[in-house]
PDB file of N, CA and C in Angstrom:
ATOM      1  N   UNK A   1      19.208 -27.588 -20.024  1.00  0.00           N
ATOM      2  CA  UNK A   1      20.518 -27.597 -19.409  1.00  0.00           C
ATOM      3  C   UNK A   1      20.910 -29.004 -18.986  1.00  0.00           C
ATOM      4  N   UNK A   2      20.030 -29.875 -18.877  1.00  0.00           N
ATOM      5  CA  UNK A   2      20.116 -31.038 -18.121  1.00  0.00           C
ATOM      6  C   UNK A   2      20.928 -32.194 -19.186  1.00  0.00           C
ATOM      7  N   UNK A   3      20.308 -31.340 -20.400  1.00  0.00           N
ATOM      8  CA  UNK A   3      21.060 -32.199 -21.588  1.00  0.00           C
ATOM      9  C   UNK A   3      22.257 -32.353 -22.006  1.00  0.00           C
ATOM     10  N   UNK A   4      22.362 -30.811 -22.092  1.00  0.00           N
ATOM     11  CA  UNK A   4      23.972 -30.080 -22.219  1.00  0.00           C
ATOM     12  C   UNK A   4      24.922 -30.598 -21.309  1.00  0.00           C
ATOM     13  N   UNK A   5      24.701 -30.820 -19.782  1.00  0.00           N
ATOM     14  CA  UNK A   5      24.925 -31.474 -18.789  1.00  0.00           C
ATOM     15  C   UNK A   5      25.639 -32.608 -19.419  1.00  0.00           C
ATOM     16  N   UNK A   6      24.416 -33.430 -19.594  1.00  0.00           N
ATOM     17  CA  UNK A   6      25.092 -35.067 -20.193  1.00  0.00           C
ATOM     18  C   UNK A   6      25.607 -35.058 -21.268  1.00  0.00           C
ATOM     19  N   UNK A   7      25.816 -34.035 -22.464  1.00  0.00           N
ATOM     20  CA  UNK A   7      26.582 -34.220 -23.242  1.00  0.00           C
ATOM     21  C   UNK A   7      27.573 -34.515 -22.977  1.00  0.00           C
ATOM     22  N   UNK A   8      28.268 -32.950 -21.873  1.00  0.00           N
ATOM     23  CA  UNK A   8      29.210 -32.419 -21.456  1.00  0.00           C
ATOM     24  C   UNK A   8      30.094 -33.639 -21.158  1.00  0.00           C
ATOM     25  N   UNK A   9      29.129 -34.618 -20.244  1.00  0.00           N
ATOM     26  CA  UNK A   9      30.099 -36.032 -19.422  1.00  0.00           C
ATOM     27  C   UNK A   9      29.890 -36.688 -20.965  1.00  0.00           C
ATOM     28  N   UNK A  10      29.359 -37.280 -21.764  1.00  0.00           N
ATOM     29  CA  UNK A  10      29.636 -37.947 -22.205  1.00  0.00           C
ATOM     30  C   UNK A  10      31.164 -38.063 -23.562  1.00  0.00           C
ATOM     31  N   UNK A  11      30.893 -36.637 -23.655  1.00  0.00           N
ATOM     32  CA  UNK A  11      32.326 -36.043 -24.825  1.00  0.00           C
ATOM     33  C   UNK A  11      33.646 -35.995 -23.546  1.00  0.00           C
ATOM     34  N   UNK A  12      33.266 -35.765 -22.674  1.00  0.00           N
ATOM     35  CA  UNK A  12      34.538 -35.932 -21.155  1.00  0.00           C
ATOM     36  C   UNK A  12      34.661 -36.951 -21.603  1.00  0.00           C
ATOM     37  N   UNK A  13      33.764 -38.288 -21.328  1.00  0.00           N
ATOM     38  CA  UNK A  13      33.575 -39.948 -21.084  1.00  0.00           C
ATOM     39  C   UNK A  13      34.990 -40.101 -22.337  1.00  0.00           C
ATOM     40  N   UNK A  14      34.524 -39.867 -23.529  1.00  0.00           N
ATOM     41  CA  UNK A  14      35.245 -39.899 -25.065  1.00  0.00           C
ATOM     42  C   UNK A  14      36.472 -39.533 -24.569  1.00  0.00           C
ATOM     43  N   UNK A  15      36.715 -38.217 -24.540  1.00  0.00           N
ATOM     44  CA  UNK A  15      38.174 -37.847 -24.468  1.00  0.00           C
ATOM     45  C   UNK A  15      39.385 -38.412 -23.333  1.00  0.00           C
ATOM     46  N   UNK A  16      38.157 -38.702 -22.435  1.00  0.00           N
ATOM     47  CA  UNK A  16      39.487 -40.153 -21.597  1.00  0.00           C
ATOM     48  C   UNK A  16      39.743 -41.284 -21.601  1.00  0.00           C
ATOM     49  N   UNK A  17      38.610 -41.459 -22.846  1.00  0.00           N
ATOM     50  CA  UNK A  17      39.095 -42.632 -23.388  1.00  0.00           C
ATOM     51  C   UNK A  17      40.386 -42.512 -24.579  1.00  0.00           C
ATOM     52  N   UNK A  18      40.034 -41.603 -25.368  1.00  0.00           N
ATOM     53  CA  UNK A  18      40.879 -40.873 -26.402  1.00  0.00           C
ATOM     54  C   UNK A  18      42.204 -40.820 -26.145  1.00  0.00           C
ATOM     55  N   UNK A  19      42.570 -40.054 -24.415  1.00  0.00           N
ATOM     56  CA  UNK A  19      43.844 -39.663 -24.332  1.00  0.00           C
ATOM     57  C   UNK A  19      44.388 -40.998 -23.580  1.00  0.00           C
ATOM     58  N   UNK A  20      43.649 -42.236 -23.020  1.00  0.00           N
ATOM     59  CA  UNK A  20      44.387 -43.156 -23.116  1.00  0.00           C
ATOM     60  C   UNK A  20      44.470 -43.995 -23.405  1.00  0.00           C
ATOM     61  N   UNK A  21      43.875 -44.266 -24.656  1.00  0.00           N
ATOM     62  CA  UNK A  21      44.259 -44.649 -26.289  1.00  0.00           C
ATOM     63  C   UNK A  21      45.576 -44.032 -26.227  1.00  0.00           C
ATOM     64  N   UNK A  22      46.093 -42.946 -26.451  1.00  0.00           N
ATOM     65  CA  UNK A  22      47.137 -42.017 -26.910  1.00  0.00           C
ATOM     66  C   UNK A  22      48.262 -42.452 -25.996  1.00  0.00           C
ATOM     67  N   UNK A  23      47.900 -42.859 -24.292  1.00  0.00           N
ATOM     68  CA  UNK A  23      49.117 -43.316 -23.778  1.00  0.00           C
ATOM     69  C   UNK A  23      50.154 -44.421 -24.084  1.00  0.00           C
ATOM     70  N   UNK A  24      49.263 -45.394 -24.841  1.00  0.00           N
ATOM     71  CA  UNK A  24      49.906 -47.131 -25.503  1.00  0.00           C
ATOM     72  C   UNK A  24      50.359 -46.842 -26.756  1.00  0.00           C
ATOM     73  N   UNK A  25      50.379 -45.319 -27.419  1.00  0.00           N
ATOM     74  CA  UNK A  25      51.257 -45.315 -28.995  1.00  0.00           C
ATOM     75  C   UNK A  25      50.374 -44.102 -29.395  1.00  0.00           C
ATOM     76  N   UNK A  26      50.266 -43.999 -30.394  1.00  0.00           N
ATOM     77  CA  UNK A  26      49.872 -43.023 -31.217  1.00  0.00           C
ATOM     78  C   UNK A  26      48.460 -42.186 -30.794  1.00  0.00           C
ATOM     79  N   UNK A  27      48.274 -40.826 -30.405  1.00  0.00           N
ATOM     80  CA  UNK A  27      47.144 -40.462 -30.229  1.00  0.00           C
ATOM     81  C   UNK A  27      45.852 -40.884 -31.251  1.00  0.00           C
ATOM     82  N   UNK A  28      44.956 -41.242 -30.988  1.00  0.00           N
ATOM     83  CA  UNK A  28      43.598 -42.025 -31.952  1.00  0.00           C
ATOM     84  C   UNK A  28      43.357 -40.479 -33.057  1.00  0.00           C
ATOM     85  N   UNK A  29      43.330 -39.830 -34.337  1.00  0.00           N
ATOM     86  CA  UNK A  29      43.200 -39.074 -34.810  1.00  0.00           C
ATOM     87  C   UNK A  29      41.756 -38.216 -34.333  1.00  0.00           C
ATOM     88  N   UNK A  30      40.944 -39.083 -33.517  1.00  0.00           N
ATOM     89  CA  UNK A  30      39.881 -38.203 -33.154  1.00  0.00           C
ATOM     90  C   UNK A  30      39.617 -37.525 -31.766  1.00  0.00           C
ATOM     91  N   UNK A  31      40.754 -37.670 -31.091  1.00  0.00           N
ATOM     92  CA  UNK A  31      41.096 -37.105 -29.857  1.00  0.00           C
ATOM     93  C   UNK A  31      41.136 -35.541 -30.358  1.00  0.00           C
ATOM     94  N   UNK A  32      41.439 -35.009 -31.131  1.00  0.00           N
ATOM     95  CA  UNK A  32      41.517 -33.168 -31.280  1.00  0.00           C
ATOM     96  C   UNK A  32      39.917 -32.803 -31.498  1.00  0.00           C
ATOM     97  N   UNK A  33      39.299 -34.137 -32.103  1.00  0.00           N
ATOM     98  CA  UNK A  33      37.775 -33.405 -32.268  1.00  0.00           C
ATOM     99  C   UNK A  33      37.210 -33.634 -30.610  1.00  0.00           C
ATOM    100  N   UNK A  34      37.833 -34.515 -30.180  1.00  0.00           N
ATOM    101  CA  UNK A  34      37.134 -34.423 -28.665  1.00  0.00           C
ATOM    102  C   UNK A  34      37.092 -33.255 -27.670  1.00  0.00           C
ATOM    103  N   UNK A  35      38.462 -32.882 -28.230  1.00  0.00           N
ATOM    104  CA  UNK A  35      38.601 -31.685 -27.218  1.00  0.00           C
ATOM    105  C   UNK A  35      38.499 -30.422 -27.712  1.00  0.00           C
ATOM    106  N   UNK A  36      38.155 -30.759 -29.267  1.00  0.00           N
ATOM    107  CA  UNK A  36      37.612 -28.996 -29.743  1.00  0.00           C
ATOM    108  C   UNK A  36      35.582 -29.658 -29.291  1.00  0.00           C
ATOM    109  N   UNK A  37      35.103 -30.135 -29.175  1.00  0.00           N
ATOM    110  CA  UNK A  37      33.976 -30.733 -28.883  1.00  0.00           C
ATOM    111  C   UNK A  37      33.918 -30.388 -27.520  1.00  0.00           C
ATOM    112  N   UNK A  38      34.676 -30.697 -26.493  1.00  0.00           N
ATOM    113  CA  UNK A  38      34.587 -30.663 -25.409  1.00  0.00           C
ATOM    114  C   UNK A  38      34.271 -29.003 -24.880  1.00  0.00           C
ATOM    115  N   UNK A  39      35.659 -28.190 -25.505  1.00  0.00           N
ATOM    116  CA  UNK A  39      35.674 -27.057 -24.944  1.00  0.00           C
ATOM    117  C   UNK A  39      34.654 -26.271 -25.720  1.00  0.00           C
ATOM    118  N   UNK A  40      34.144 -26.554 -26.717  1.00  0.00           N
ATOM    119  CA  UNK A  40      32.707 -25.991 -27.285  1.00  0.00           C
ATOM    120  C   UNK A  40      31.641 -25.990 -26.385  1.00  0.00           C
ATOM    121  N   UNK A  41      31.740 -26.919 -25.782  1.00  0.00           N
ATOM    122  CA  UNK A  41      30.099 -27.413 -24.901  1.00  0.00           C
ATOM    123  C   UNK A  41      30.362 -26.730 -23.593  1.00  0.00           C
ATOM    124  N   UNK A  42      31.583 -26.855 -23.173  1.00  0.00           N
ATOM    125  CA  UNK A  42      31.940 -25.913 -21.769  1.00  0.00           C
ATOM    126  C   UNK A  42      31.567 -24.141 -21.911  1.00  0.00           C
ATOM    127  N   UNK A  43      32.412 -23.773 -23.254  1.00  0.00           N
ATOM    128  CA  UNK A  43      31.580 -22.469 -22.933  1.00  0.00           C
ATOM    129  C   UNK A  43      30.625 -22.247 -23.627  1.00  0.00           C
ATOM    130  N   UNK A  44      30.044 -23.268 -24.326  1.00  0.00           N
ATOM    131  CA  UNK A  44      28.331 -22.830 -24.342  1.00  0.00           C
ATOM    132  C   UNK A  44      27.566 -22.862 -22.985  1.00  0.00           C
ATOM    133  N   UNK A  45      28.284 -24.077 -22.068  1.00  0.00           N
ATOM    134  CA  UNK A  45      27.583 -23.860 -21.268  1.00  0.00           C
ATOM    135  C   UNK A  45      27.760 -22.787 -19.822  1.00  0.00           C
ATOM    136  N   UNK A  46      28.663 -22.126 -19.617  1.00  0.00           N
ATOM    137  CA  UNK A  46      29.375 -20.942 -19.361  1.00  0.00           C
ATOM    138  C   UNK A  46      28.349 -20.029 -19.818  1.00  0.00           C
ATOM    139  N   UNK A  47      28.276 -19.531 -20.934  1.00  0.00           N
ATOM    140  CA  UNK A  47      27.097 -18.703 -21.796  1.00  0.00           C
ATOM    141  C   UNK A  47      26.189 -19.053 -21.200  1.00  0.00           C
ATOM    142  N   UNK A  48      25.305 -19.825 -21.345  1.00  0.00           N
ATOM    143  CA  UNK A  48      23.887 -20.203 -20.827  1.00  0.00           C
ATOM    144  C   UNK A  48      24.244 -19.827 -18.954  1.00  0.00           C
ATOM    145  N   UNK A  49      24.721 -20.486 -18.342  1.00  0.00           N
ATOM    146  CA  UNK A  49      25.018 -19.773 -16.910  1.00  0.00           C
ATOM    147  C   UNK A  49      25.069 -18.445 -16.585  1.00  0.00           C
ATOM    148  N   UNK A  50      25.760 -18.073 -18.168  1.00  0.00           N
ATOM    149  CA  UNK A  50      26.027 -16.022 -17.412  1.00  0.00           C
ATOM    150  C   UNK A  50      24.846 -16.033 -18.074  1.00  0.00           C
ATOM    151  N   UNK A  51      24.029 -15.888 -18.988  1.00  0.00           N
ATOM    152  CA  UNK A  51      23.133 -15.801 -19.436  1.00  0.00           C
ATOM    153  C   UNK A  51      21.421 -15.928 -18.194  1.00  0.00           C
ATOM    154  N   UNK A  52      21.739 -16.953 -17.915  1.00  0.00           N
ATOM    155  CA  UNK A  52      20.376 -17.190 -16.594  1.00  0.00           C
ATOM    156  C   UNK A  52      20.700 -16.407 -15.990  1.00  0.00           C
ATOM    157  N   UNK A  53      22.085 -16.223 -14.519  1.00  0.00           N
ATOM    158  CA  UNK A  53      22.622 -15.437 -13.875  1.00  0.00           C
ATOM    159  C   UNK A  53      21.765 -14.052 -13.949  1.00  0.00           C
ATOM    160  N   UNK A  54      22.124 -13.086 -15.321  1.00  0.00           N
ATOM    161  CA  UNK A  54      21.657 -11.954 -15.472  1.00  0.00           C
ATOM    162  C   UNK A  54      20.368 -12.245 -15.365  1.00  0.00           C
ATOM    163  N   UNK A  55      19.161 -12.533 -16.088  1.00  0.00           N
ATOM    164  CA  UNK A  55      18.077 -12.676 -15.733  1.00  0.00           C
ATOM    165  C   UNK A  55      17.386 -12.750 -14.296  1.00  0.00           C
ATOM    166  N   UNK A  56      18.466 -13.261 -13.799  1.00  0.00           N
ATOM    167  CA  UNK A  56      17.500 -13.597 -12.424  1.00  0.00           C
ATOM    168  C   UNK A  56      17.380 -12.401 -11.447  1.00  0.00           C
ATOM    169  N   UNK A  57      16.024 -12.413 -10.628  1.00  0.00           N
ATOM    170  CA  UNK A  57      16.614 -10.941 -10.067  1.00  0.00           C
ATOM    171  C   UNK A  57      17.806 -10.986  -8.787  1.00  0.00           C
TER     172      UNK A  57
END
């Protein structure tokens, strides 16, 4: 989890860089993979949370 964690900030880190790139002219074409990237890793990690959650007693 600890990994997933730092992915999580580091594809964040990307996409604010991405969207302000996008504020001075043209969005950078890889800003949509950031944020289909981003919201991938959020609810994987969502999953893994409900996932432990139940397990525990």
């Amino acid at each position: 989890m600890m990994h997933a964690a730092g992915q999580a900030r580091r594809i964040g880190v990307n996409l604010n860089q991405a969207v302000a790139a996008g504020h001075s002219g043209e969005p950078p074409p890889e800003l949509w993979c950031y944020i289909e990237a981003a919201a991938r890793t959020v609810q994987h990690l969502d999953d893994l949370g409900e996932e432990i959650r139940r397990r525990l007693p």
